[in-house]
N, C-alpha and C. Protein backbone atom coordinates (compact mmCIF):
# COMPACT_ATOMS: atom_id res chain seq x y z
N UNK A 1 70.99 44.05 133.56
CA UNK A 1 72.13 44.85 133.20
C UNK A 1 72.71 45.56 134.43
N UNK A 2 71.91 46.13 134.88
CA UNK A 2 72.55 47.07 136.43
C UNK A 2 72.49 46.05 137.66
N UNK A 3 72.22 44.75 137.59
CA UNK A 3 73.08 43.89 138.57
C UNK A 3 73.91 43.47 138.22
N UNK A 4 74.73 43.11 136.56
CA UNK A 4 75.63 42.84 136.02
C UNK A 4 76.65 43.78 136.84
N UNK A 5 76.47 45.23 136.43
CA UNK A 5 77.34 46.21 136.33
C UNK A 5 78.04 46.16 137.31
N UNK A 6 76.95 46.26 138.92
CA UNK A 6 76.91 46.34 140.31
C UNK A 6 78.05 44.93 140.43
N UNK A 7 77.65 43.84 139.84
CA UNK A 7 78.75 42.90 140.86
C UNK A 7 80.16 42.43 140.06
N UNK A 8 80.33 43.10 138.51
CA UNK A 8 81.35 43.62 138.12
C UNK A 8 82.26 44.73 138.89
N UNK A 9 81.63 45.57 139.13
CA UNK A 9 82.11 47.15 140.09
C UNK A 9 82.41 46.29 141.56
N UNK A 10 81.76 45.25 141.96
CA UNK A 10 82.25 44.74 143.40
C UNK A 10 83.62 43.46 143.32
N UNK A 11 83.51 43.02 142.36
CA UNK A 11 84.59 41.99 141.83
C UNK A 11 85.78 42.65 141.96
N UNK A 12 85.37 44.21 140.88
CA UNK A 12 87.18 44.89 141.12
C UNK A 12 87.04 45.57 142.17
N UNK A 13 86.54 46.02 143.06
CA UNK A 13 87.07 46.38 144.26
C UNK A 13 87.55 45.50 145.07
N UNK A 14 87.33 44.26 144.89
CA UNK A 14 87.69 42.71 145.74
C UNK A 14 89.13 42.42 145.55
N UNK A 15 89.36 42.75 143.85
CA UNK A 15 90.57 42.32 143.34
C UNK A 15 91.47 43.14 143.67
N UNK A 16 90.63 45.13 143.82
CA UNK A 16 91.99 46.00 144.42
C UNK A 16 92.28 45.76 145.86
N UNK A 17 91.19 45.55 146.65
CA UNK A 17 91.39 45.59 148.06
C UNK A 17 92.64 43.74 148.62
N UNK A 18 92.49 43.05 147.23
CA UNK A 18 93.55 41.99 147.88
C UNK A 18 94.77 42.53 147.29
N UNK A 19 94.83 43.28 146.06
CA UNK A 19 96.27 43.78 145.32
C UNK A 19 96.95 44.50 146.61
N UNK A 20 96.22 45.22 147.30
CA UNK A 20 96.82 46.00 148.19
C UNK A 20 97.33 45.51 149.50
N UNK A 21 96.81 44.40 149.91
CA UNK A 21 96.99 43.23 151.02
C UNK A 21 98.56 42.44 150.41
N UNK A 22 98.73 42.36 149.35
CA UNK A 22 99.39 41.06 148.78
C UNK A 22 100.74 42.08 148.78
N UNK A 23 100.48 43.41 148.23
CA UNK A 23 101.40 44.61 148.40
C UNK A 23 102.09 44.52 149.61
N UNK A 24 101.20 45.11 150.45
CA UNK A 24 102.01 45.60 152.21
C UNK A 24 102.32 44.35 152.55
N UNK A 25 101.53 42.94 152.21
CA UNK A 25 102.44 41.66 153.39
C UNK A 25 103.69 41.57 152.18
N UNK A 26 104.16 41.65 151.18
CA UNK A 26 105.56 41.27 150.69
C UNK A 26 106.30 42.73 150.77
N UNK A 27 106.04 43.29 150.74
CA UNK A 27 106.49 45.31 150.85
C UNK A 27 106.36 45.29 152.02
N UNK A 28 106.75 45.51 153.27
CA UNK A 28 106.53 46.29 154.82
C UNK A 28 106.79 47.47 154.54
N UNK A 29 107.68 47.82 153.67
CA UNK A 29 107.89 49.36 154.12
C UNK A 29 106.62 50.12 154.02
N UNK A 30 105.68 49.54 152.93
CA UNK A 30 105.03 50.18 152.50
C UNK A 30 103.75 50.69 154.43
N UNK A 31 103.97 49.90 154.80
CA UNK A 31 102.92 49.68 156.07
C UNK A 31 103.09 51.48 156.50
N UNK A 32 104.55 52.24 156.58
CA UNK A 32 104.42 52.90 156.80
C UNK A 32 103.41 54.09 156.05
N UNK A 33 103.26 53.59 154.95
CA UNK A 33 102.22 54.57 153.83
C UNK A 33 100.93 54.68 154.68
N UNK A 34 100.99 53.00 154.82
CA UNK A 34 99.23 52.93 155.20
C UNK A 34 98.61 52.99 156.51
N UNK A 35 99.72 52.55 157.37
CA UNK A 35 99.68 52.90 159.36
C UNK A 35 99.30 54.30 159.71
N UNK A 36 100.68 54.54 159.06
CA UNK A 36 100.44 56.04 159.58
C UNK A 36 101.97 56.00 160.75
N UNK A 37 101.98 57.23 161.45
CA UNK A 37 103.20 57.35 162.25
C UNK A 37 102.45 57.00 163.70
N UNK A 38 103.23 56.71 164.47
CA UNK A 38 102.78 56.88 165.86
C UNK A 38 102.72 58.25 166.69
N UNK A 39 101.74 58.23 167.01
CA UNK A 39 101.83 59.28 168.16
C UNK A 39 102.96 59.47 169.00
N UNK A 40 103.67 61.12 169.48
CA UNK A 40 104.50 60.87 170.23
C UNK A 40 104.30 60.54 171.55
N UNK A 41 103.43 60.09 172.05
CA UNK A 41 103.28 59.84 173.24
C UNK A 41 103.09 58.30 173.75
N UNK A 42 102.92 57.32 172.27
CA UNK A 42 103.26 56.08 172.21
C UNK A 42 104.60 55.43 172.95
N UNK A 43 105.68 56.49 172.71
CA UNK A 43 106.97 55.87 172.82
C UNK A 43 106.93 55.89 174.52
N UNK A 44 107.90 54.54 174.56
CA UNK A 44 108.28 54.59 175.97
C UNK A 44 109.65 55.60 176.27
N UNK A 45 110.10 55.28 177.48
CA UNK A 45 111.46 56.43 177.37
C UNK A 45 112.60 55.52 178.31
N UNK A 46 113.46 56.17 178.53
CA UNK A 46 114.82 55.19 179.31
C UNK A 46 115.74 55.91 179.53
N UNK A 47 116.44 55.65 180.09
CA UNK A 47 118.16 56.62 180.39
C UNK A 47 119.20 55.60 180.23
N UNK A 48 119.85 55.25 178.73
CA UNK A 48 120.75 55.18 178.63
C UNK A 48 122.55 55.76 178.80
N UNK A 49 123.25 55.14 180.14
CA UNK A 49 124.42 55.33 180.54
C UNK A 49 125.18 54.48 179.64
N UNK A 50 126.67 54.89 179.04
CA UNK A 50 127.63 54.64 178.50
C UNK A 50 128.47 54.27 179.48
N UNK A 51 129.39 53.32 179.31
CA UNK A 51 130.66 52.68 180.60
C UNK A 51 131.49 52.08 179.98
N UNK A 52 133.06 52.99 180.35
CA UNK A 52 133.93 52.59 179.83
C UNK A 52 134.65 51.15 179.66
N UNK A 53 134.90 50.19 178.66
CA UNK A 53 134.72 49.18 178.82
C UNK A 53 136.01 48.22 179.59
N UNK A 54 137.20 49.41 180.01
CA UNK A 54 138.04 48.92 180.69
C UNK A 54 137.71 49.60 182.31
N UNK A 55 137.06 50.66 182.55
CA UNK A 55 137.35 51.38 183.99
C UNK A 55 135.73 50.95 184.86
N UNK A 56 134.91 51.06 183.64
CA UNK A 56 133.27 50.98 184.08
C UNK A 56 132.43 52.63 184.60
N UNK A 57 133.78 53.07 184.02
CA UNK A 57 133.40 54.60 184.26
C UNK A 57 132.63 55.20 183.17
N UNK A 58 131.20 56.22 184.32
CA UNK A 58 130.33 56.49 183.18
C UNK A 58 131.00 57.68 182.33
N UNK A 59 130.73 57.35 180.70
CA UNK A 59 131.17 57.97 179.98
C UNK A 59 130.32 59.24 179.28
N UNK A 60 128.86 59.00 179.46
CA UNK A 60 127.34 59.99 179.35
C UNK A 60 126.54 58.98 179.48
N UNK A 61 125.31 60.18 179.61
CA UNK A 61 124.21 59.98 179.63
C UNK A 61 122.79 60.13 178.86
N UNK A 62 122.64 59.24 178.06
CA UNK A 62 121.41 59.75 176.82
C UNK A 62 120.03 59.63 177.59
N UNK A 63 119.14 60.61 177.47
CA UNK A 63 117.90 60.14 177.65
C UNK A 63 117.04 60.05 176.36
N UNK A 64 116.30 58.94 176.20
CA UNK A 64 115.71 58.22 175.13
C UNK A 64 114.22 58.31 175.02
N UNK A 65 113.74 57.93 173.73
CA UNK A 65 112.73 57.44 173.38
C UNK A 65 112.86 55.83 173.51
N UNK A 66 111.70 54.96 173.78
CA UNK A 66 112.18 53.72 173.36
C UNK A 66 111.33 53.48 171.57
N UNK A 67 111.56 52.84 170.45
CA UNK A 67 111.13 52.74 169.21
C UNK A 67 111.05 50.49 170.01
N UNK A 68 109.71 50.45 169.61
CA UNK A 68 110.09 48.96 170.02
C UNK A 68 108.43 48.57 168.70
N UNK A 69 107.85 49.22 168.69
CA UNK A 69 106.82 48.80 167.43
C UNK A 69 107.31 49.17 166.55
N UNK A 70 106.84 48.39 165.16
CA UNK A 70 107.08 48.64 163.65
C UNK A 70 106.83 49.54 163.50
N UNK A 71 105.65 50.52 163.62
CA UNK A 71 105.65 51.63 163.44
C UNK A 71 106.87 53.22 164.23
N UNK A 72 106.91 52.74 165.47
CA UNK A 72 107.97 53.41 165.94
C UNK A 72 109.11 53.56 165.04
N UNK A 73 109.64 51.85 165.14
CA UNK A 73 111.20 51.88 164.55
C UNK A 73 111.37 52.71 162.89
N UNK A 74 109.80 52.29 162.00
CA UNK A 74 109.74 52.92 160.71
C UNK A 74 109.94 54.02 160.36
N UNK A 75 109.28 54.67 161.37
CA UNK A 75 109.12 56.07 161.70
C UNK A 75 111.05 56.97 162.45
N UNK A 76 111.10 55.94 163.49
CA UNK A 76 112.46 56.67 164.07
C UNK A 76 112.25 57.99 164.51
N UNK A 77 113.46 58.79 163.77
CA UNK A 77 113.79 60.44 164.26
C UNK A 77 112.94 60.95 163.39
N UNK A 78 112.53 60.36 162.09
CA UNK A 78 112.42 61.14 160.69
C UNK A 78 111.48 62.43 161.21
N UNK A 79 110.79 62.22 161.99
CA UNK A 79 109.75 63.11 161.74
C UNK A 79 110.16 64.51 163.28
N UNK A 80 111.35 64.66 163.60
CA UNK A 80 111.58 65.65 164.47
C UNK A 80 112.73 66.33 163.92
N UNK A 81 112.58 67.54 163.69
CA UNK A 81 113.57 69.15 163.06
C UNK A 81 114.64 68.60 164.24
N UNK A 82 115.06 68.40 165.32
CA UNK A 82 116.63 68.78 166.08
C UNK A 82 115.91 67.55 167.24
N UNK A 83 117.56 67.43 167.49
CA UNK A 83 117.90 66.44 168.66
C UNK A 83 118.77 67.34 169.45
N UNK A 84 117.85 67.58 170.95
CA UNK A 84 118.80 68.03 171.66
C UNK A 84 120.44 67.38 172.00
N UNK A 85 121.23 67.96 172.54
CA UNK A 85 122.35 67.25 173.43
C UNK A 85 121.82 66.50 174.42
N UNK A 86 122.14 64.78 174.41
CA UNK A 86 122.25 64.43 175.80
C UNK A 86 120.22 63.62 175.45
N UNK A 87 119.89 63.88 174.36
CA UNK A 87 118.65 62.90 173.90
C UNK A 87 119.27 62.28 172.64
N UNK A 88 118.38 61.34 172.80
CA UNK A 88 118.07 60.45 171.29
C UNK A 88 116.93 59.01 171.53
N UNK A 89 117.28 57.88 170.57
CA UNK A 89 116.18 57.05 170.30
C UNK A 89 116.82 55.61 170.54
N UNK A 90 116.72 54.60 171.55
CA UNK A 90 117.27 53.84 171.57
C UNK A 90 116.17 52.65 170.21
N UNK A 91 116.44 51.75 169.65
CA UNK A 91 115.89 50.88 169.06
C UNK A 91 115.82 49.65 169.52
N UNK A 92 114.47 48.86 169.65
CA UNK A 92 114.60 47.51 170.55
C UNK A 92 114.55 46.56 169.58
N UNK A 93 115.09 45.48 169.39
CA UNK A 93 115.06 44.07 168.82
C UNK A 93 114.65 42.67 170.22
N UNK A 94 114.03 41.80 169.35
CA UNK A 94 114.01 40.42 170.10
C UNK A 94 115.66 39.86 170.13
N UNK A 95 116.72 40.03 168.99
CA UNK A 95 117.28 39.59 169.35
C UNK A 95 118.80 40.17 168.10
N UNK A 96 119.77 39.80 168.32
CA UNK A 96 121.30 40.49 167.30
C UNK A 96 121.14 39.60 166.06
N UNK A 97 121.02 40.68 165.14
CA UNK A 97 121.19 40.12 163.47
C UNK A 97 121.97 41.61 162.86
N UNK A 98 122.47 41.20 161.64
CA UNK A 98 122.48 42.83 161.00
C UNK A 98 121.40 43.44 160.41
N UNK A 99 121.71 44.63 161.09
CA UNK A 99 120.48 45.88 160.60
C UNK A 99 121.08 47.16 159.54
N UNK A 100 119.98 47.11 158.77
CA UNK A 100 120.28 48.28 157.98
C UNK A 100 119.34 49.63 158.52
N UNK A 101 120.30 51.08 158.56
CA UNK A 101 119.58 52.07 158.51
C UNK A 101 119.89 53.16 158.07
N UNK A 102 118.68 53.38 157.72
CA UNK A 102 118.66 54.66 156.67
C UNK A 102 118.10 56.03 157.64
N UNK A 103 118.78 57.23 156.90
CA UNK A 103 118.39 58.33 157.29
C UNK A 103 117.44 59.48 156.27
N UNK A 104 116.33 58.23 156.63
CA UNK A 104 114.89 58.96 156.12
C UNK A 104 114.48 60.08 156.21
N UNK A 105 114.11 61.07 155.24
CA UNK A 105 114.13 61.99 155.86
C UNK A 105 114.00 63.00 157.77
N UNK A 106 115.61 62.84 157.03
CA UNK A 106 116.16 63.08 158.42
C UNK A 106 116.71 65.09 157.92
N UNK A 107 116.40 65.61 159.32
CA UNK A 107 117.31 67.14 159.18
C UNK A 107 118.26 67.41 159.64
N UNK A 108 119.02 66.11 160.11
CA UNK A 108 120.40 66.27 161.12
C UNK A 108 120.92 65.42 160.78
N UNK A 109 122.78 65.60 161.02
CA UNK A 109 123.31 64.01 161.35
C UNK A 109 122.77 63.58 162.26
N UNK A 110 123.69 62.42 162.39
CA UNK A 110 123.28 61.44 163.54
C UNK A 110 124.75 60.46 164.15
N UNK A 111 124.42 60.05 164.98
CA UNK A 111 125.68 58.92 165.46
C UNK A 111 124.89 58.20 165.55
N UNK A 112 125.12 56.69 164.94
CA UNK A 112 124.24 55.75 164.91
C UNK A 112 124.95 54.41 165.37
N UNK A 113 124.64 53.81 167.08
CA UNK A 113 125.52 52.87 167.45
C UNK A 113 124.88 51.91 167.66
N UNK A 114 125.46 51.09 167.16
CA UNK A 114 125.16 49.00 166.82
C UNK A 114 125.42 48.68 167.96
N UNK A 115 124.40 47.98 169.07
CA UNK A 115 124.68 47.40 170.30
C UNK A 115 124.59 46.01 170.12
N UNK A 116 125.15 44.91 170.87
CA UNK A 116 125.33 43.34 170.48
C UNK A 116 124.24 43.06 171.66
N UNK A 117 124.08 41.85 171.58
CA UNK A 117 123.39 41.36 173.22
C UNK A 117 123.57 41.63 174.32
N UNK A 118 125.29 41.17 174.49
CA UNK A 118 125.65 41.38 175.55
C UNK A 118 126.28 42.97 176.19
N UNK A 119 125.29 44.09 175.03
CA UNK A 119 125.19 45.25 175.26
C UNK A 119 126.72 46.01 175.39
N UNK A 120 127.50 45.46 174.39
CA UNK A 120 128.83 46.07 174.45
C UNK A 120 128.40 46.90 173.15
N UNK A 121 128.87 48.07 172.67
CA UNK A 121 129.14 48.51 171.64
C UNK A 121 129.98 47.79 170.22
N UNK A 122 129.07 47.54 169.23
CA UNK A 122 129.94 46.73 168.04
C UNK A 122 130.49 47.60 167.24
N UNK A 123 129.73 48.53 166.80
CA UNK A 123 130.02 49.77 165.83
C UNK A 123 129.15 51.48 165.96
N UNK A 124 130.14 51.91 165.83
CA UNK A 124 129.59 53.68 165.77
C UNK A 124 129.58 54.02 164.52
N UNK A 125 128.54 54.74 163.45
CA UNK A 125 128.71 55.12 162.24
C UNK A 125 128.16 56.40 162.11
N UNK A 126 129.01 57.33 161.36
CA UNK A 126 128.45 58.92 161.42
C UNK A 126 127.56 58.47 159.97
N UNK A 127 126.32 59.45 159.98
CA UNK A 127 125.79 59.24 159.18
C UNK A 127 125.01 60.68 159.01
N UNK A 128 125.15 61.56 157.73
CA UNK A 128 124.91 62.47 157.53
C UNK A 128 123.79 63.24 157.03
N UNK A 129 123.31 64.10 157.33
CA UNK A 129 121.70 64.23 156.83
C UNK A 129 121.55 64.13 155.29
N UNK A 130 120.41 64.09 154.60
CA UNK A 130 120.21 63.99 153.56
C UNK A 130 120.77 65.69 153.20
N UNK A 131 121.01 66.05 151.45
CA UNK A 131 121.47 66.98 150.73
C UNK A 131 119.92 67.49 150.30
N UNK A 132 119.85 68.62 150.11
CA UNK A 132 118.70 69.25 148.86
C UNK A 132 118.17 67.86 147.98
N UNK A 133 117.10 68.17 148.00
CA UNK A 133 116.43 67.13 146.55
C UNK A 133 116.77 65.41 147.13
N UNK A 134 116.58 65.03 147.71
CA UNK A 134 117.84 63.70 148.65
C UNK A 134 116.51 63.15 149.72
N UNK A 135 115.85 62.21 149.65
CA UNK A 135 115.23 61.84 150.81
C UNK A 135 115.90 60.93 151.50
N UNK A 136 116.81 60.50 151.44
CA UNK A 136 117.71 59.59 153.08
C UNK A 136 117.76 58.51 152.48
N UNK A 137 116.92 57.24 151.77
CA UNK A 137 116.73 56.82 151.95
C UNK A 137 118.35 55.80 150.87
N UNK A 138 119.10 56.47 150.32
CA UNK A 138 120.49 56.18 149.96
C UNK A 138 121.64 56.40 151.10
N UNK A 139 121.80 56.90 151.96
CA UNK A 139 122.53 57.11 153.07
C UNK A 139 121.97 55.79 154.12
N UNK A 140 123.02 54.77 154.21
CA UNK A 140 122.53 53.69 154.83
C UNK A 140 123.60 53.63 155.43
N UNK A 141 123.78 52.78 157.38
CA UNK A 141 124.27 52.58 157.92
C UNK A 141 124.11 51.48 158.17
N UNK A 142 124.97 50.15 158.32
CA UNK A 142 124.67 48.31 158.93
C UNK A 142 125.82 47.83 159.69
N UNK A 143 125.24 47.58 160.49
CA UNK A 143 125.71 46.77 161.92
C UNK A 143 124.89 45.39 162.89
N UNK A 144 125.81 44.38 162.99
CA UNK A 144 125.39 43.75 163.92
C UNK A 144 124.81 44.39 165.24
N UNK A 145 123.50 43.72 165.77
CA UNK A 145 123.25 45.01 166.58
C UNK A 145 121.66 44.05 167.42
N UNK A 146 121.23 44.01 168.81
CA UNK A 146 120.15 43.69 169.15
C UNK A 146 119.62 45.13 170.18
N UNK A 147 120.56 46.01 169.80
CA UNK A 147 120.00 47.31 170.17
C UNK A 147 120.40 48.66 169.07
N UNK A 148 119.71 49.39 169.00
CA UNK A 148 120.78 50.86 167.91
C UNK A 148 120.18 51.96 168.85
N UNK A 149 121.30 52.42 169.11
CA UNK A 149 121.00 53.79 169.84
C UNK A 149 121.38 55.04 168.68
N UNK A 150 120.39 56.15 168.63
CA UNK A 150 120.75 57.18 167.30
C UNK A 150 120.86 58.33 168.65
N UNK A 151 122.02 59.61 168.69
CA UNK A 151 122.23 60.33 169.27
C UNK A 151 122.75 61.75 168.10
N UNK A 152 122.78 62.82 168.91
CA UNK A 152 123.12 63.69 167.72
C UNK A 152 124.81 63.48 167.19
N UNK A 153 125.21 63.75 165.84
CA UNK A 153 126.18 63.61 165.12
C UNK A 153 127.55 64.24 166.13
N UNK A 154 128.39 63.29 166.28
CA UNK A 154 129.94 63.58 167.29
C UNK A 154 129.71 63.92 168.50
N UNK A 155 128.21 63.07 169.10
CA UNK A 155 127.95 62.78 170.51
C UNK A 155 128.84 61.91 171.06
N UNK A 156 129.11 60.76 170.20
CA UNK A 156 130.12 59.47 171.11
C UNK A 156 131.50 60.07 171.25
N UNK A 157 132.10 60.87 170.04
CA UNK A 157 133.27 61.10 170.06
C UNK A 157 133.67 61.83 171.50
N UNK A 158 132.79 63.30 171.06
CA UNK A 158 132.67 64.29 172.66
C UNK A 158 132.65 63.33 173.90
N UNK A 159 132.32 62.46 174.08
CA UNK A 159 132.17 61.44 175.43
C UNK A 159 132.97 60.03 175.33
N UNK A 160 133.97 60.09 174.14
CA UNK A 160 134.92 58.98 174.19
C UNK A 160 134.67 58.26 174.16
N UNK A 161 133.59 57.90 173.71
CA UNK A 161 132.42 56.32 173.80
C UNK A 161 133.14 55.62 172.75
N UNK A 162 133.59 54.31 172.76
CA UNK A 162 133.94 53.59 171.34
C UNK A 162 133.92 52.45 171.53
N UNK A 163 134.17 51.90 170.36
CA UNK A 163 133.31 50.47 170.52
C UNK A 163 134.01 49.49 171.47
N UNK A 164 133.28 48.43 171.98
CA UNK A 164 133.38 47.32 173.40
C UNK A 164 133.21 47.88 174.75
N UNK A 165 132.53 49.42 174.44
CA UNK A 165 132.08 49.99 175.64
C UNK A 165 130.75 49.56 176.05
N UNK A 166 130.00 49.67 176.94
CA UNK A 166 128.63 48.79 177.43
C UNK A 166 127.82 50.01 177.64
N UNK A 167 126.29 49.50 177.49
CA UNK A 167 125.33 50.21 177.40
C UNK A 167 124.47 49.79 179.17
N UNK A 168 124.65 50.88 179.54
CA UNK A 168 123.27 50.30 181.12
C UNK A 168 122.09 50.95 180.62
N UNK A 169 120.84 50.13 180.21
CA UNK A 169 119.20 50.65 179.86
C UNK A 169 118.61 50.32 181.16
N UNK A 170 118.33 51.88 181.50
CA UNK A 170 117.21 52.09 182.73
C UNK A 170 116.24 52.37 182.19
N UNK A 171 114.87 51.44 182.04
CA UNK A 171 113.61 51.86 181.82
C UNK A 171 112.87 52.66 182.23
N UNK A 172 112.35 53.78 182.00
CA UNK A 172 111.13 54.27 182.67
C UNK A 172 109.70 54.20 182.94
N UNK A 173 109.31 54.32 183.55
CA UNK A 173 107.97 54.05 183.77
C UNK A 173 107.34 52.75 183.42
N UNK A 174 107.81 51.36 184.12
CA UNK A 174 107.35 50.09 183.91
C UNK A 174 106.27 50.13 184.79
N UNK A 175 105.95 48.43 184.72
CA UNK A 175 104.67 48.71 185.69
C UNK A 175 104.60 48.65 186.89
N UNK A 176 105.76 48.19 187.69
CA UNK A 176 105.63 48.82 188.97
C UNK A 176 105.93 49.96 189.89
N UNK A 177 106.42 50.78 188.28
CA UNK A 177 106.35 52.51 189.02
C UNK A 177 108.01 52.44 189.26
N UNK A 178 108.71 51.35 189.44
CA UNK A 178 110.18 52.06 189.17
C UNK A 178 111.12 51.47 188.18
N UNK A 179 112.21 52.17 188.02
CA UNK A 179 112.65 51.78 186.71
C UNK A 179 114.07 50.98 187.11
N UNK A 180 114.30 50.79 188.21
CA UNK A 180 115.38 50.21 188.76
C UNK A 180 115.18 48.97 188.17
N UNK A 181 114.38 47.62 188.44
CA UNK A 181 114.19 46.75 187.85
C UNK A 181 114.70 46.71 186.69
N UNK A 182 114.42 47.39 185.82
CA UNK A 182 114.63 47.12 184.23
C UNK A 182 116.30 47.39 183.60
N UNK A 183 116.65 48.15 184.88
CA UNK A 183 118.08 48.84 184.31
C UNK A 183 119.01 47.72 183.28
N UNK A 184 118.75 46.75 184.08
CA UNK A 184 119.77 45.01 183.20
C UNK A 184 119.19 44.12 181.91
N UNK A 185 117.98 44.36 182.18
CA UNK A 185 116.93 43.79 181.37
C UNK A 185 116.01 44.16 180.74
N UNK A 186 116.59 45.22 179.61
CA UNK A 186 115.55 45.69 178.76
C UNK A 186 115.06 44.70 177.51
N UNK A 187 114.28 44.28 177.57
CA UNK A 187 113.64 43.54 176.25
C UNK A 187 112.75 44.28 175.89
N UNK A 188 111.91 43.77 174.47
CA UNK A 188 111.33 44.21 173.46
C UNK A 188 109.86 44.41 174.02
N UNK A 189 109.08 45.30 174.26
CA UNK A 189 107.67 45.53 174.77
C UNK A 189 106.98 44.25 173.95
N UNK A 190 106.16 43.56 174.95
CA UNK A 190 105.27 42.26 174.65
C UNK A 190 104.06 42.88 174.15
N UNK A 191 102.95 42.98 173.47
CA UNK A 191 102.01 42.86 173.14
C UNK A 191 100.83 41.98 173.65
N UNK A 192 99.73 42.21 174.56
CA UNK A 192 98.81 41.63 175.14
C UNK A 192 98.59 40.79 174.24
């Protein structure tokens, strides 16, 4: 009877521990439940310059987080009270599709800009913090895009930034200690 019981009691833990596997691989969002957030010290960082797309004149200067893991990008701003002036979060892709984004619990607007490949600006979308009782996750912004830069709300306007303007990504801290290299060629952090 009590080895019955015992490999009854191990059967359904078998059956919950795959329910929950079968969950997160068709659900991703859910990964964020079960990951967890990243540390802030995970993120890489960069200095994104704006350039006007007729003069090449710089238009600002963001300094960034880079979001290039699932967990990063899941995560985003949600989890920081204020964005200074002159910061925000650039987003990395392998490559331009349309993206949807939401402002998860978020405590600020945001300016949320759709970059193409060839790093011109496609679209700028204001996107407003969530209301009382409201977790973000109905406030959606989509754009073609193999980059999204999020800055604080009527950052682009203040700096005249609009779309077919170009993005220069200076990396920081690669591995040979300077970030000049990377300024043209930011791609998606590789994984050993």
């Amino acid at each position: 009877m009590d080895r019955r019981r015992v490999l009854s009691g191990l059967f359904a833990l078998t059956a919950l521990v795959l329910a929950v596997l079968v969950l997160v691989s068709t659900f991703p969002s859910l990964m964020g439940f079960v990951i967890g957030e990243p540390p802030a010290s995970s993120y890489g960082n960069a200095t994104v310059t704006i350039r006007d797309a007729e003069t090449n004149r710089s238009l600002g200067t963001v300094n960034v987080r880079l979001a290039e893991s699932y967990e990063e990008k899941y995560t985003g701003l949600s989890n920081t009270s204020t964005l200074e002036n002159g910061t925000g979060m650039l987003f990395v892709y392998e490559g331009a599709e349309r993206r949807t984004f939401v402002m998860r619990e978020m405590d600020y607007p945001l300016d949320i800009v759709f970059v193409g490949a060839d790093r011109r600006i496609n679209a700028i979308r204001q996107a407003p913090a969530p209301g009382p009782n409201e977790d973000g996750n109905d406030i959606q912004r989509s754009g073609q895009a193999k980059w999204i830069l999020e800055v604080p709300h009527g950052w682009m306007a203040a700096h005249n930034a609009t779309e077919g303007d170009r993005l220069v990504i200076d990396r920081q801290g690669n591995e040979n200690g300077s970030s000049a290299g990377n300024s043209s060629s930011l791609e998606p952090a590789r994984s050993a």
